[in-house]
C-alpha atoms as a PDB file:
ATOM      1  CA  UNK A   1     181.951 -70.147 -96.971  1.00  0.00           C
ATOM      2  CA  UNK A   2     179.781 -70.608 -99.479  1.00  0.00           C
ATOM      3  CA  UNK A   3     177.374 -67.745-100.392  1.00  0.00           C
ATOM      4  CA  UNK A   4     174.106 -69.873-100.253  1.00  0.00           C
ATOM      5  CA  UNK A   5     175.126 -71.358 -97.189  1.00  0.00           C
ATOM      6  CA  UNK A   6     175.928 -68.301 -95.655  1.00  0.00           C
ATOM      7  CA  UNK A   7     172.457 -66.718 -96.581  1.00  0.00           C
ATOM      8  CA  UNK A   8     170.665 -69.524 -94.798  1.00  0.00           C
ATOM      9  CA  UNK A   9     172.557 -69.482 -91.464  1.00  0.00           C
ATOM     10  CA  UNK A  10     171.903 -65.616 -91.724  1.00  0.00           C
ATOM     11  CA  UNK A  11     167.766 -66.483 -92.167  1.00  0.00           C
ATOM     12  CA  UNK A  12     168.058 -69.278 -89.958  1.00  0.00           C
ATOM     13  CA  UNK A  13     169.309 -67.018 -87.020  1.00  0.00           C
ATOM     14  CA  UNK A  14     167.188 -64.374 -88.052  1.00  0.00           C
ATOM     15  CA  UNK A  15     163.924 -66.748 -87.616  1.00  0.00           C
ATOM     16  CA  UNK A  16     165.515 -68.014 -83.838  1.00  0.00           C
ATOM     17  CA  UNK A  17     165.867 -64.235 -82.665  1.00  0.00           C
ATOM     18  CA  UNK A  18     162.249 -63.259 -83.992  1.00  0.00           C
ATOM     19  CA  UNK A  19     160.999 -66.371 -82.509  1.00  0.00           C
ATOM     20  CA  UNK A  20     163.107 -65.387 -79.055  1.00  0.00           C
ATOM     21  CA  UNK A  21     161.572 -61.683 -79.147  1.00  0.00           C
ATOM     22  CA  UNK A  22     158.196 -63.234 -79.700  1.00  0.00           C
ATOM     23  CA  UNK A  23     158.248 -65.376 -76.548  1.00  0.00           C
ATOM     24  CA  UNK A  24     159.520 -62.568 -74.408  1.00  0.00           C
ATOM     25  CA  UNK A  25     156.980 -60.284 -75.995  1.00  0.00           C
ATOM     26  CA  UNK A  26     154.415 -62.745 -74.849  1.00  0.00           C
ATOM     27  CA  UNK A  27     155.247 -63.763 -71.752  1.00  0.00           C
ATOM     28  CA  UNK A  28     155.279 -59.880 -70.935  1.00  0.00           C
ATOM     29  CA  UNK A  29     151.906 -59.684 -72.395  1.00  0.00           C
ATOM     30  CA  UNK A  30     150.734 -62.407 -70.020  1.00  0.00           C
ATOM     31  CA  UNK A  31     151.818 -60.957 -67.320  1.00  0.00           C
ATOM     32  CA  UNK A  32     150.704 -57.250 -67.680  1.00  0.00           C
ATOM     33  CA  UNK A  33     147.540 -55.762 -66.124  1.00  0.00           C
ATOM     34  CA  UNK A  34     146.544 -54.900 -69.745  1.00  0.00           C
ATOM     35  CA  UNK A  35     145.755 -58.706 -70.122  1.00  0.00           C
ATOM     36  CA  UNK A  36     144.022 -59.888 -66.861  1.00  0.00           C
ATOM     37  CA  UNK A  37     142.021 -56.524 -67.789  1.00  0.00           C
ATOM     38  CA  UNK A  38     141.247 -58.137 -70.688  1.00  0.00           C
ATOM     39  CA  UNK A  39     140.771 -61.624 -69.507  1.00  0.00           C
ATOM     40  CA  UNK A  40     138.553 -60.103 -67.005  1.00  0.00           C
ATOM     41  CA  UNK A  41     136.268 -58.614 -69.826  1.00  0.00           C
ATOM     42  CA  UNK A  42     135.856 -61.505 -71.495  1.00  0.00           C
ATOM     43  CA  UNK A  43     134.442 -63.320 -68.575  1.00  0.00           C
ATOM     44  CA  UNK A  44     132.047 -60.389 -67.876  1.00  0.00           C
ATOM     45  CA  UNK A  45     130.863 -60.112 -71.475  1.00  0.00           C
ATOM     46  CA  UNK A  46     130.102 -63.824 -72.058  1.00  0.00           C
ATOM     47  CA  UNK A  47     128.242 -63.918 -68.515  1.00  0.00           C
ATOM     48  CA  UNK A  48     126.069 -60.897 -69.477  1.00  0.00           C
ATOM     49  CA  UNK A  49     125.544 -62.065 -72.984  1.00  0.00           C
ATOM     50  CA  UNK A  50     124.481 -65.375 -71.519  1.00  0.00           C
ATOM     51  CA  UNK A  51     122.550 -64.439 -69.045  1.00  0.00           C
ATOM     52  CA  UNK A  52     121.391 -60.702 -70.116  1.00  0.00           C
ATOM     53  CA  UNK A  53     122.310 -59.938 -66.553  1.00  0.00           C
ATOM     54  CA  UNK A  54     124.533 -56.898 -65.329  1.00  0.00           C
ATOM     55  CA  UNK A  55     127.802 -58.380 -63.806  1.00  0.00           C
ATOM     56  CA  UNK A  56     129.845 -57.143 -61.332  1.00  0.00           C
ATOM     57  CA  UNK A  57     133.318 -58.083 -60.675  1.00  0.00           C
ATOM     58  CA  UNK A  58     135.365 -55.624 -58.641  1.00  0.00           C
ATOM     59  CA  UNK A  59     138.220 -57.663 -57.872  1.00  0.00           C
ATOM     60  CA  UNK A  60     139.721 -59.691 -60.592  1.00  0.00           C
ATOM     61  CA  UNK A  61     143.398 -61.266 -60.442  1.00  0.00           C
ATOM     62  CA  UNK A  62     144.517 -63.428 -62.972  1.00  0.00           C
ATOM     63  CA  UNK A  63     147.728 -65.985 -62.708  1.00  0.00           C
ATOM     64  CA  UNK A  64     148.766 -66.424 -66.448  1.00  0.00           C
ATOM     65  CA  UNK A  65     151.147 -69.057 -65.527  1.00  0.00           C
ATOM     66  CA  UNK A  66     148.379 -71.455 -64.401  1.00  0.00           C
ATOM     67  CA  UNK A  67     145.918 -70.003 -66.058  1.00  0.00           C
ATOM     68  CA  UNK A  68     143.900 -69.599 -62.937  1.00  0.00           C
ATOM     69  CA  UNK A  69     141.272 -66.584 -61.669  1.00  0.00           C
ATOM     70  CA  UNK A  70     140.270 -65.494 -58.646  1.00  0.00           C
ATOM     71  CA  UNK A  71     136.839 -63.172 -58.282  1.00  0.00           C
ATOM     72  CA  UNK A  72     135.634 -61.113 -55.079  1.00  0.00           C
ATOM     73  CA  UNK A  73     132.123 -60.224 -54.424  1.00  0.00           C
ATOM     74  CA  UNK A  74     131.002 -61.400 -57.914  1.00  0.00           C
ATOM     75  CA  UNK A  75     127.329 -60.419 -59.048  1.00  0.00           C
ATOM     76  CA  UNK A  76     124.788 -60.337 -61.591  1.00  0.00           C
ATOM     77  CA  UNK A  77     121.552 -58.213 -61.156  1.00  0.00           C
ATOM     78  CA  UNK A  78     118.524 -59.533 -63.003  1.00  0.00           C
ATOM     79  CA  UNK A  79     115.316 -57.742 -63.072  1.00  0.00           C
ATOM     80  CA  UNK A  80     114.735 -57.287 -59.487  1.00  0.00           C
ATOM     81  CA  UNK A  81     113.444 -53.281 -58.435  1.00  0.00           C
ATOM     82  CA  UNK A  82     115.690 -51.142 -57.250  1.00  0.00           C
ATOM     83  CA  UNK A  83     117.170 -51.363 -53.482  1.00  0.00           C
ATOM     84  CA  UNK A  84     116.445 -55.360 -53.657  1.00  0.00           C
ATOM     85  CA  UNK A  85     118.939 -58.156 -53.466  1.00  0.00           C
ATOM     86  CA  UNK A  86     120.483 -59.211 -57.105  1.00  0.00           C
ATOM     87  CA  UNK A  87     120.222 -62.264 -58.574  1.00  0.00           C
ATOM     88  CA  UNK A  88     123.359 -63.557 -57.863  1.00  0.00           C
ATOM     89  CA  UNK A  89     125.978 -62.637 -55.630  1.00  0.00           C
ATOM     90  CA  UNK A  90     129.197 -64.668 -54.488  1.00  0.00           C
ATOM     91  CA  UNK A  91     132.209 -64.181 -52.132  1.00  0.00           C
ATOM     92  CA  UNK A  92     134.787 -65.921 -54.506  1.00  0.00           C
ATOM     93  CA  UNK A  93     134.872 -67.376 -57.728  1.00  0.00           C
ATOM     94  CA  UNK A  94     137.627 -69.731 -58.820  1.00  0.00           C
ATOM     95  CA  UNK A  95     138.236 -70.602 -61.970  1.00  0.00           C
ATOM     96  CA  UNK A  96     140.854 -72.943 -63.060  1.00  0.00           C
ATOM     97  CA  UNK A  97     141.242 -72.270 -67.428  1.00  0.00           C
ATOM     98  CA  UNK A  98     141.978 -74.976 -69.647  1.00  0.00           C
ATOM     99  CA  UNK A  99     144.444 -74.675 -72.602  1.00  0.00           C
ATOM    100  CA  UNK A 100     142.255 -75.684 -75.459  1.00  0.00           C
ATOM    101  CA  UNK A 101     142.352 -75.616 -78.890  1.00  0.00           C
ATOM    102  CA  UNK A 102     140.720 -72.374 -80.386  1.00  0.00           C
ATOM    103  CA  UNK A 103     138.146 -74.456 -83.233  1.00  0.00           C
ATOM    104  CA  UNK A 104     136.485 -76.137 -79.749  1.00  0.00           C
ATOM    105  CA  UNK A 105     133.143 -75.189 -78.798  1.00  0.00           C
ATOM    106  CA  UNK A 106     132.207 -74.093 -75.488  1.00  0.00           C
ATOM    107  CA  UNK A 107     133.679 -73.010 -72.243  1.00  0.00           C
ATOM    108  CA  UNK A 108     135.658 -76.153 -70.770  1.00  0.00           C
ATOM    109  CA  UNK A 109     137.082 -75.431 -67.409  1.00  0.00           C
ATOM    110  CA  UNK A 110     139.480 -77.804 -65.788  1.00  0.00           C
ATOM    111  CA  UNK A 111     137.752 -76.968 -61.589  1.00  0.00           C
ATOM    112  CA  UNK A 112     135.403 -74.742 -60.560  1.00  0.00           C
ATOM    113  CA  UNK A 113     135.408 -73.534 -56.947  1.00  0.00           C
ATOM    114  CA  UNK A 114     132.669 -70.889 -55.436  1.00  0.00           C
ATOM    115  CA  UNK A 115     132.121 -69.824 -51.973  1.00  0.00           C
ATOM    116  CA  UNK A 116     129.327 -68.112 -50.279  1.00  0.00           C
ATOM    117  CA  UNK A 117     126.688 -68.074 -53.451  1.00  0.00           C
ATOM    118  CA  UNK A 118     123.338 -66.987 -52.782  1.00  0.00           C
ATOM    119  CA  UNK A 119     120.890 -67.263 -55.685  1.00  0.00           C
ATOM    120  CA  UNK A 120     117.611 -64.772 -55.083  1.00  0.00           C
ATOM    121  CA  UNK A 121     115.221 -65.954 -57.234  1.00  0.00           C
ATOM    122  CA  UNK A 122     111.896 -63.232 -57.367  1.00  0.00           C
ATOM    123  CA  UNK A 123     108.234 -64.063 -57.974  1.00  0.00           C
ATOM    124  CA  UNK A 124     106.190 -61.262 -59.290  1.00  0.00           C
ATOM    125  CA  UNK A 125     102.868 -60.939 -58.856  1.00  0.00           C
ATOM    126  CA  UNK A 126     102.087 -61.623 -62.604  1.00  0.00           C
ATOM    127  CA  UNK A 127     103.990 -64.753 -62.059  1.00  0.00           C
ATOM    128  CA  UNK A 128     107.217 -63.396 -63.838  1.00  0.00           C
ATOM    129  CA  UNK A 129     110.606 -63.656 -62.449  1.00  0.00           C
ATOM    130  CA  UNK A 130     114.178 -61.700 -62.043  1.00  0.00           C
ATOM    131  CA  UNK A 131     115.529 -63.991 -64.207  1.00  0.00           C
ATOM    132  CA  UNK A 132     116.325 -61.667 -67.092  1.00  0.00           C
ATOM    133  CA  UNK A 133     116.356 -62.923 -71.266  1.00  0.00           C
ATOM    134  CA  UNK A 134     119.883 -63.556 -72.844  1.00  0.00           C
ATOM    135  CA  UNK A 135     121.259 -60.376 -75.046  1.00  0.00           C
ATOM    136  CA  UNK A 136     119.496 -60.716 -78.391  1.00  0.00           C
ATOM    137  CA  UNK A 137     121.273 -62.401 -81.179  1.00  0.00           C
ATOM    138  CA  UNK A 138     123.161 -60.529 -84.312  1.00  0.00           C
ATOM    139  CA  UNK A 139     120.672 -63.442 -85.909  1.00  0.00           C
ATOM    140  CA  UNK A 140     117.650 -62.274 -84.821  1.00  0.00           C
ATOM    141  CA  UNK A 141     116.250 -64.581 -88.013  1.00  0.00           C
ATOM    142  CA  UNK A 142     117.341 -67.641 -85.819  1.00  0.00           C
ATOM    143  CA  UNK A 143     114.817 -69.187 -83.787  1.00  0.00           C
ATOM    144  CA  UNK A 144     117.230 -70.566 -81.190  1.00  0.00           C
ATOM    145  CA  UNK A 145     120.197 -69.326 -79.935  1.00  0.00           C
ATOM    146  CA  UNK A 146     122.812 -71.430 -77.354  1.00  0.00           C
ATOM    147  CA  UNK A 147     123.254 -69.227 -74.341  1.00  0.00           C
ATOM    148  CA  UNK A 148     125.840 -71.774 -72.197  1.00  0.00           C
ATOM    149  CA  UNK A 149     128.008 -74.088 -73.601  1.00  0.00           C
ATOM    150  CA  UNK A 150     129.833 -75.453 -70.574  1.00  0.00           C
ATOM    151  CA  UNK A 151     131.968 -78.525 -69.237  1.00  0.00           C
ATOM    152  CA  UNK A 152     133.374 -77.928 -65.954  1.00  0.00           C
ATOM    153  CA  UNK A 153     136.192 -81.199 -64.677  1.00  0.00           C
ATOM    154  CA  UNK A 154     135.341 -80.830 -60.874  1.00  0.00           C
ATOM    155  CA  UNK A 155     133.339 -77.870 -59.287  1.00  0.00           C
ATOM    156  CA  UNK A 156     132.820 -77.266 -55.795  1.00  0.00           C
ATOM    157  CA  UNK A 157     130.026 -74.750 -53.770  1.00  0.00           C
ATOM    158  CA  UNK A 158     130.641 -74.203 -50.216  1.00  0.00           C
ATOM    159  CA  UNK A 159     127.767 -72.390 -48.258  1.00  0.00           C
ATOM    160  CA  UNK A 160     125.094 -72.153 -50.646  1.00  0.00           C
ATOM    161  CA  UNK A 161     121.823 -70.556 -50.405  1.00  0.00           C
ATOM    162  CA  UNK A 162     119.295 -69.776 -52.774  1.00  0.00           C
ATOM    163  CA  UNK A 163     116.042 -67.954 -51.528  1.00  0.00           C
ATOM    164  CA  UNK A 164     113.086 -69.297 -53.976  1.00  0.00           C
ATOM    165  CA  UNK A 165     109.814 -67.007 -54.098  1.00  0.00           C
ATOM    166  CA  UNK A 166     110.913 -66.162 -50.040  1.00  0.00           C
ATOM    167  CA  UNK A 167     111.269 -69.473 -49.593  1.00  0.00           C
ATOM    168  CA  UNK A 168     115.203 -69.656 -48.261  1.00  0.00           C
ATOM    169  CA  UNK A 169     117.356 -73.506 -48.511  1.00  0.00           C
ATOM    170  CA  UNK A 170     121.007 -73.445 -47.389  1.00  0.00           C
ATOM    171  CA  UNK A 171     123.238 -76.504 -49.624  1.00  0.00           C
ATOM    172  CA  UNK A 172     127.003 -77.455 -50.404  1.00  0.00           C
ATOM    173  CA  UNK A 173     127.609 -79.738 -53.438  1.00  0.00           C
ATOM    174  CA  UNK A 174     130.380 -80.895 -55.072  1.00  0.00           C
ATOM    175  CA  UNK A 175     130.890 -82.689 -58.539  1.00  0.00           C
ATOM    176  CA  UNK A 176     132.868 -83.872 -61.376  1.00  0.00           C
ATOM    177  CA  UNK A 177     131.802 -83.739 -65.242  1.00  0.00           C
ATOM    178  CA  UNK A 178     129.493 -81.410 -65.390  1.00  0.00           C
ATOM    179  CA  UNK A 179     127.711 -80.239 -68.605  1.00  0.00           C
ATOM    180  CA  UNK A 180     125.530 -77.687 -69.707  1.00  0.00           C
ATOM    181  CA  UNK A 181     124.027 -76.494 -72.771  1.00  0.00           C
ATOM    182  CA  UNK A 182     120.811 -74.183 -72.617  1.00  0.00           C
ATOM    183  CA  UNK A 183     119.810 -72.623 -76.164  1.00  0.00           C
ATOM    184  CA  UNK A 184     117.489 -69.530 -75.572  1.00  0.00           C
ATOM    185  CA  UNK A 185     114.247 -68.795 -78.001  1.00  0.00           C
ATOM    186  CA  UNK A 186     113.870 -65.517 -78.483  1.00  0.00           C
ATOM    187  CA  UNK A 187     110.138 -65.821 -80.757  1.00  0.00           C
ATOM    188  CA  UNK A 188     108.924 -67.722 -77.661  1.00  0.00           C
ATOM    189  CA  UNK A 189     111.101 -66.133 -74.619  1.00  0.00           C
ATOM    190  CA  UNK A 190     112.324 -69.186 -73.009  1.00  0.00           C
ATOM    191  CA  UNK A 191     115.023 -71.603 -72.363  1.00  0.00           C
ATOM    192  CA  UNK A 192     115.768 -75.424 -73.175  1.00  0.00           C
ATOM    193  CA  UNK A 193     118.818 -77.502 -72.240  1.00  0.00           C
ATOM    194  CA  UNK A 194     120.281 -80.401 -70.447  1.00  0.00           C
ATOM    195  CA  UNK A 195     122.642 -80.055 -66.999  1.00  0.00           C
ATOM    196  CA  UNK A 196     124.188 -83.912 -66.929  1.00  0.00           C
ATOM    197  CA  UNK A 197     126.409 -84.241 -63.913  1.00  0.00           C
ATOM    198  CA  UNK A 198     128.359 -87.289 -62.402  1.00  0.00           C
ATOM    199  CA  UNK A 199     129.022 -87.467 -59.787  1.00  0.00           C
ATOM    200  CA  UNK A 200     127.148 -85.263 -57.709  1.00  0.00           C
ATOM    201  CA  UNK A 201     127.207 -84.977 -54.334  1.00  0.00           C
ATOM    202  CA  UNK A 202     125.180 -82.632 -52.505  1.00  0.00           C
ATOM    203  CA  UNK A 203     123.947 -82.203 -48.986  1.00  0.00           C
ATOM    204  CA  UNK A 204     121.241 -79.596 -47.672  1.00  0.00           C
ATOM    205  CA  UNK A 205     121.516 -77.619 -44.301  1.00  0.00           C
ATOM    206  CA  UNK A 206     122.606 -80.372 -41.852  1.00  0.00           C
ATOM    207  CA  UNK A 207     121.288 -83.542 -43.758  1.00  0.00           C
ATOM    208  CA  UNK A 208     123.726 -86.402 -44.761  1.00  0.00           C
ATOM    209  CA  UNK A 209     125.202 -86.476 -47.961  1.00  0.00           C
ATOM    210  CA  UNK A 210     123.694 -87.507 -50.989  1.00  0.00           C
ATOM    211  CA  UNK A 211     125.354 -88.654 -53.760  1.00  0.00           C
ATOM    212  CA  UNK A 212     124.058 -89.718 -57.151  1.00  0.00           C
ATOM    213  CA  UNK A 213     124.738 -88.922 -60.771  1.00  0.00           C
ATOM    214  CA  UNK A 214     122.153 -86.574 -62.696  1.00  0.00           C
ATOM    215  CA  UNK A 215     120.172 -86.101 -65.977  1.00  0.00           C
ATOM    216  CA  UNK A 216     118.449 -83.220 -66.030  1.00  0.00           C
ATOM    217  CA  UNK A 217     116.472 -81.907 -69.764  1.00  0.00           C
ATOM    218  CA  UNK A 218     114.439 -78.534 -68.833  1.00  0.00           C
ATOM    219  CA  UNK A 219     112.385 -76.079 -70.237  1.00  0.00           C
ATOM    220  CA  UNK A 220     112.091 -73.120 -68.756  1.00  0.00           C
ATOM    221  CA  UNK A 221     109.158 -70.783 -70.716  1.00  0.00           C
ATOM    222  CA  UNK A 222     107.684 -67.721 -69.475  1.00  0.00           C
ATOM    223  CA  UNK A 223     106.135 -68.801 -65.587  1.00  0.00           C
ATOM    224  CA  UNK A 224     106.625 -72.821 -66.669  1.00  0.00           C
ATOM    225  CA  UNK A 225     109.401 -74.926 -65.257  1.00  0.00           C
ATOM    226  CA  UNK A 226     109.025 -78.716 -67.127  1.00  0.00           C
ATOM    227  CA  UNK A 227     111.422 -81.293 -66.767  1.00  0.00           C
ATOM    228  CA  UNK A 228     111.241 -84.385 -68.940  1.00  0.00           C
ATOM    229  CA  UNK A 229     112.689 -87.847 -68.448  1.00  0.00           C
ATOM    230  CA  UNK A 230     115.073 -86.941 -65.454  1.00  0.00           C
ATOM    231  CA  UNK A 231     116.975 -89.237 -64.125  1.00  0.00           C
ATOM    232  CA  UNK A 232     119.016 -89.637 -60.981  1.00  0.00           C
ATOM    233  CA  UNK A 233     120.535 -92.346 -59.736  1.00  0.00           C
ATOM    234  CA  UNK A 234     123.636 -93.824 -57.740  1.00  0.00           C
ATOM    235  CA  UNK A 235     124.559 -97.610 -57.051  1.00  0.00           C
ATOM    236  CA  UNK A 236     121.796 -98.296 -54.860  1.00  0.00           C
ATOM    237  CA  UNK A 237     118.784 -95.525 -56.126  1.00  0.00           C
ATOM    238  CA  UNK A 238     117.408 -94.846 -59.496  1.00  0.00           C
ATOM    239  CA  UNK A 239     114.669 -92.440 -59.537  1.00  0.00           C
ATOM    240  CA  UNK A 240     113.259 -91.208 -62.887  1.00  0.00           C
ATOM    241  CA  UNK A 241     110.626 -88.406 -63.638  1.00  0.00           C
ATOM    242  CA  UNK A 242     109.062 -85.668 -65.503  1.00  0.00           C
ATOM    243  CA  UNK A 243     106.554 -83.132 -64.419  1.00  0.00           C
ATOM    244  CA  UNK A 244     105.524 -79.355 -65.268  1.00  0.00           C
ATOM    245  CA  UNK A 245     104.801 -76.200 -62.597  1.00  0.00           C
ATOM    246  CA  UNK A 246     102.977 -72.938 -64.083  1.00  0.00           C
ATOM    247  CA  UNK A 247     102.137 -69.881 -62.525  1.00  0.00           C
ATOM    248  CA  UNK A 248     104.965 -69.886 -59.924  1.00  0.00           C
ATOM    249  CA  UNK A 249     103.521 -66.910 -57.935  1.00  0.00           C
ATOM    250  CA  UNK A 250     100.585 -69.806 -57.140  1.00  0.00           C
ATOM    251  CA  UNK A 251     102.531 -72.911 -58.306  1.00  0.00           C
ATOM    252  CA  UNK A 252     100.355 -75.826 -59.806  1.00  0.00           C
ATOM    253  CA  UNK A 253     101.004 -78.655 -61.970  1.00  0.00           C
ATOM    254  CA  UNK A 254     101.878 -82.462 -62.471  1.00  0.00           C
ATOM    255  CA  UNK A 255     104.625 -85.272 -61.664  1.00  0.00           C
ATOM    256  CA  UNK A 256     104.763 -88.857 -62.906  1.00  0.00           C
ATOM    257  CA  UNK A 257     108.043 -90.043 -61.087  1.00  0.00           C
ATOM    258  CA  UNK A 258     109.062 -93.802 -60.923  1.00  0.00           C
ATOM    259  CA  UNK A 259     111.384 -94.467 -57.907  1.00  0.00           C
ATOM    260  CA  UNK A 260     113.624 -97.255 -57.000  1.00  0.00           C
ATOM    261  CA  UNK A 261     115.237 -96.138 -53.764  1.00  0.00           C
ATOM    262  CA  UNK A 262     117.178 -97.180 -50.795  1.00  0.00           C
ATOM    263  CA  UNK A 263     115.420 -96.724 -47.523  1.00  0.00           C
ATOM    264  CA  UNK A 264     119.340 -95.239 -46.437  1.00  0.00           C
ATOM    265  CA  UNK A 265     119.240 -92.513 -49.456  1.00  0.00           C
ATOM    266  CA  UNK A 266     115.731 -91.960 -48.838  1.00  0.00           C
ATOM    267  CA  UNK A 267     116.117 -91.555 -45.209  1.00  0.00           C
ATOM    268  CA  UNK A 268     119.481 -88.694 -46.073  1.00  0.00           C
ATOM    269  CA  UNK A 269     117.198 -87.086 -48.755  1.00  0.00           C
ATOM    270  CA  UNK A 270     114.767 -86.721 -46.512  1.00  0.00           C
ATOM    271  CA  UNK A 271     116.039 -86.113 -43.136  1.00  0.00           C
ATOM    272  CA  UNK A 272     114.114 -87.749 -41.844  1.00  0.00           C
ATOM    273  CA  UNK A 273     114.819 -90.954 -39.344  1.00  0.00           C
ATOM    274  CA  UNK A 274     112.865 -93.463 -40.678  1.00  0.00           C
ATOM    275  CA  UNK A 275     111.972 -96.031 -37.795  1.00  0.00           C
ATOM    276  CA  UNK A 276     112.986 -99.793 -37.857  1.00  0.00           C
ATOM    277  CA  UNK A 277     109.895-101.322 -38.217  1.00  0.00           C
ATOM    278  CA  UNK A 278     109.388 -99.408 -41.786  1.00  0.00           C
ATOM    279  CA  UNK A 279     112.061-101.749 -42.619  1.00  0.00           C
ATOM    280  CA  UNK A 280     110.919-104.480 -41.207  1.00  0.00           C
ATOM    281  CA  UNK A 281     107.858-103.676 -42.528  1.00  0.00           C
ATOM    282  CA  UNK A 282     110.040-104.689 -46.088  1.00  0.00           C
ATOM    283  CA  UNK A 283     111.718-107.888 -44.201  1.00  0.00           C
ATOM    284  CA  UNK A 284     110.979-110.125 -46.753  1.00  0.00           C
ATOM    285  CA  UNK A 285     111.761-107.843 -49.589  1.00  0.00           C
ATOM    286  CA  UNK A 286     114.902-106.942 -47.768  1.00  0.00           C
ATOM    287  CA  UNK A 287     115.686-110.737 -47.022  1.00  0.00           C
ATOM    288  CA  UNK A 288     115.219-111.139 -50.933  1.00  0.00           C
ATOM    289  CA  UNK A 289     117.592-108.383 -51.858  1.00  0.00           C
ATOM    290  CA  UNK A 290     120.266-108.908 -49.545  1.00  0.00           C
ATOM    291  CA  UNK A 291     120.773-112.377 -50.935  1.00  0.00           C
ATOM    292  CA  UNK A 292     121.414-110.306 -53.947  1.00  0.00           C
ATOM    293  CA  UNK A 293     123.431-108.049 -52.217  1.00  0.00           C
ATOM    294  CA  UNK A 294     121.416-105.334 -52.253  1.00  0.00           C
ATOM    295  CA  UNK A 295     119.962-103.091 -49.415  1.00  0.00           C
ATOM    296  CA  UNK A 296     115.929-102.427 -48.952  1.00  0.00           C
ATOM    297  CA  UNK A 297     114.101-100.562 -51.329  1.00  0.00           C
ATOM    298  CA  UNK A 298     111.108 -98.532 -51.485  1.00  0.00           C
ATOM    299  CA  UNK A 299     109.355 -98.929 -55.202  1.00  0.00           C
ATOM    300  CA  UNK A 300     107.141 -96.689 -56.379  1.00  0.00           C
ATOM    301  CA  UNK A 301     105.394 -95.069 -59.335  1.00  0.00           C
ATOM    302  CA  UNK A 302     102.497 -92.435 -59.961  1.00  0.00           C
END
C-alpha cells in the first residue's frame, strides 16, 4: 500500500473515532445531573436578571432527549415585606426548548404549559408596587436595556389567579404565537414593550370563552400603566384603544376606545345575559348585517 494512502486511512479513522468519543462524551453530558444543574441555572439567572426578582425553583428535571423541563412550586419574590405572599408562585412549569441556532435573539420556546399561577400584585401606599426593577446593565451608559425577548409556539395556563391591589380574578387562557419584548429604562425606572398574541383564548371564572387575537404596546413607568393603540379583535369584534391610569393606590385616568363588537362576544366578555329585546332593539341593523353575513353589533367610540 502506498505510503500516502496509508497515512490518510490512518487520519481518516483517527477523525471517525474522535468524532465517535465526542458523541458519547456528549450524550453523557446530556444526560448527567451536572447539566440539568446547569440548565436549571440558566433559567433562574435569565428570570432574575429579567425581572430583578428572587427565583425559586426547588424541583427541576430536565429530559435532554426532548429537550423538555418540568418545574415544581416555581417562584419569584418581588418587593413585597416580609411574611407576605411573593409575586409569583406556580405549581408547574413546562417548558418545551427549541433547538435553535446560537446567533438568534431571544428565548423561542416551542409550548409553554403552567398550572396553578397566582400573580400578587401589591399597592403601596405611596402608590409603588412589588414589581421589582430588572438587574442593572454592565452598560449602565445605555438608556434602554431589553429585559424579555420571547416567542412562545403555543402556551397554556390552567387555574389562574392574579390578586390586583386586593382585588382577586380567577382566568385560564390558552394561545399560540405569542411575543414579547419589554426594554427596561433604567434613567427613568420603567418599562416599554409590545405582548402580540394570536390566537388568544381566554375565559374568566365561569364566563364563556373568549377568543380574539391581541396587540398590546405598554408603558409601564413608576405608578403609570398607558397603553397605546391596542387592538383586539377576532372574526366578528374589533375593539381598539389607548388610555393611561396613575396613582394606582387611588387609580385615575383616561380611555378613548373605539369598539366594533358582537352582541355574542360582548355578552361572554361580560357575563352578562343580555336580553332579546337589546337585540331587537338593533333589528334593523341586524337585518342589514345578516344579509352580509354578519351577526349584530354594538358600535361605539369615546
Amino acid at each position: 500500500m502506498r505510503r500516502g494512502l496509508k497515512i490518510a486511512l490512518i487520519a481518516a479513522g483517527s477523525i471517525v473515532v474522535l468524532i465517535f468519543v465526542a458523541v458519547v462524551a456528549g450524550i453523557l453530558i446530556l444526560r448527567s445531573t451536572w447539566f440539568a444543574n446547569q440548565v436549571r441555572q440558566k433559567v433562574i439567572t435569565s428570570v432574575e436578571r429579567s425581572t430583578g426578582g428572587r427565583v425559586e425553583a426547588p424541583r427541576f428535571r430536565f429530559r435532554w432527549n426532548h429537550l423538555y423541563a418540568e418545574i415544581d412550586n416555581f417562584t419569584i419574590h418581588g418587593l413585597e415585606p416580609a411574611g407576605a405572599p411573593p409575586l409569583l408562585t406556580a405549581r408547574r412549569v413546562e417548558i418545551q426548548f427549541k433547538l435553535l441556532s446560537p446567533l438568534k435573539p431571544g428565548v423561542d420556546i416551542a409550548s409553554l404549559v403552567v398550572d396553578s399561577p397566582h400573580l400578587n400584585v401589591m399597592v403601596f401606599p405611596n402608590g409603588t408596587t412589588n414589581i421589582p426593577h430588572p438587574t442593572p446593565a454592565s452598560s449602565p451608559g445605555r438608556s434602554l436595556r431589553d429585559v424579555v425577548n420571547l416567542a412562545i409556539g403555543r402556551f397554556q395556563v390552567n387555574h389562574g389567579s392574579v390578586n390586583f391591589a386586593d382585588r382577586p380574578s380567577a382566568f385560564d387562557a390558552r394561545g399560540e404565537n405569542l411575543f414579547a419584548r419589554f426594554a427596561y429604562n433604567p434613567r427613568h425606572p420603567g418599562y416599554t414593550g409590545e405582548l402580540d398574541i394570536s390566537p388568544l383564548i381566554l375565559q374568566s371564572g365561569s364566563r364563556p370563552p373568549v377568543d380574539l387575537n391581541l396587540r398590546l404596546p405598554v408603558v409601564i413607568d413608576g405608578d403609570r400603566i398607558a397603553v397605546s393603540n391596542a387592538h383586539l379583535a377576532n372574526a366578528q369584534t374589533a375593539v381598539d384603544f389607548s388610555g393611561e391610569v396613575r396613582h394606582l393606590d387611588s387609580p385615575s385616568g383616561w380611555a378613548r376606545v373605539r369598539a366594533d363588537v358582537a352582541l355574542a362576544d360582548l355578552s361572554r366578555a361580560s357575563g352578562l345575559n343580555l336580553p332579546a329585546g337589546r337585540a331587537a332593539g338593533q333589528r334593523q341593523q341586524g337585518r342589514e348585517r345578516a344579509e352580509r353575513g354578519r351577526a349584530p353589533h354594538w358600535k361605539a367610540a369615546w
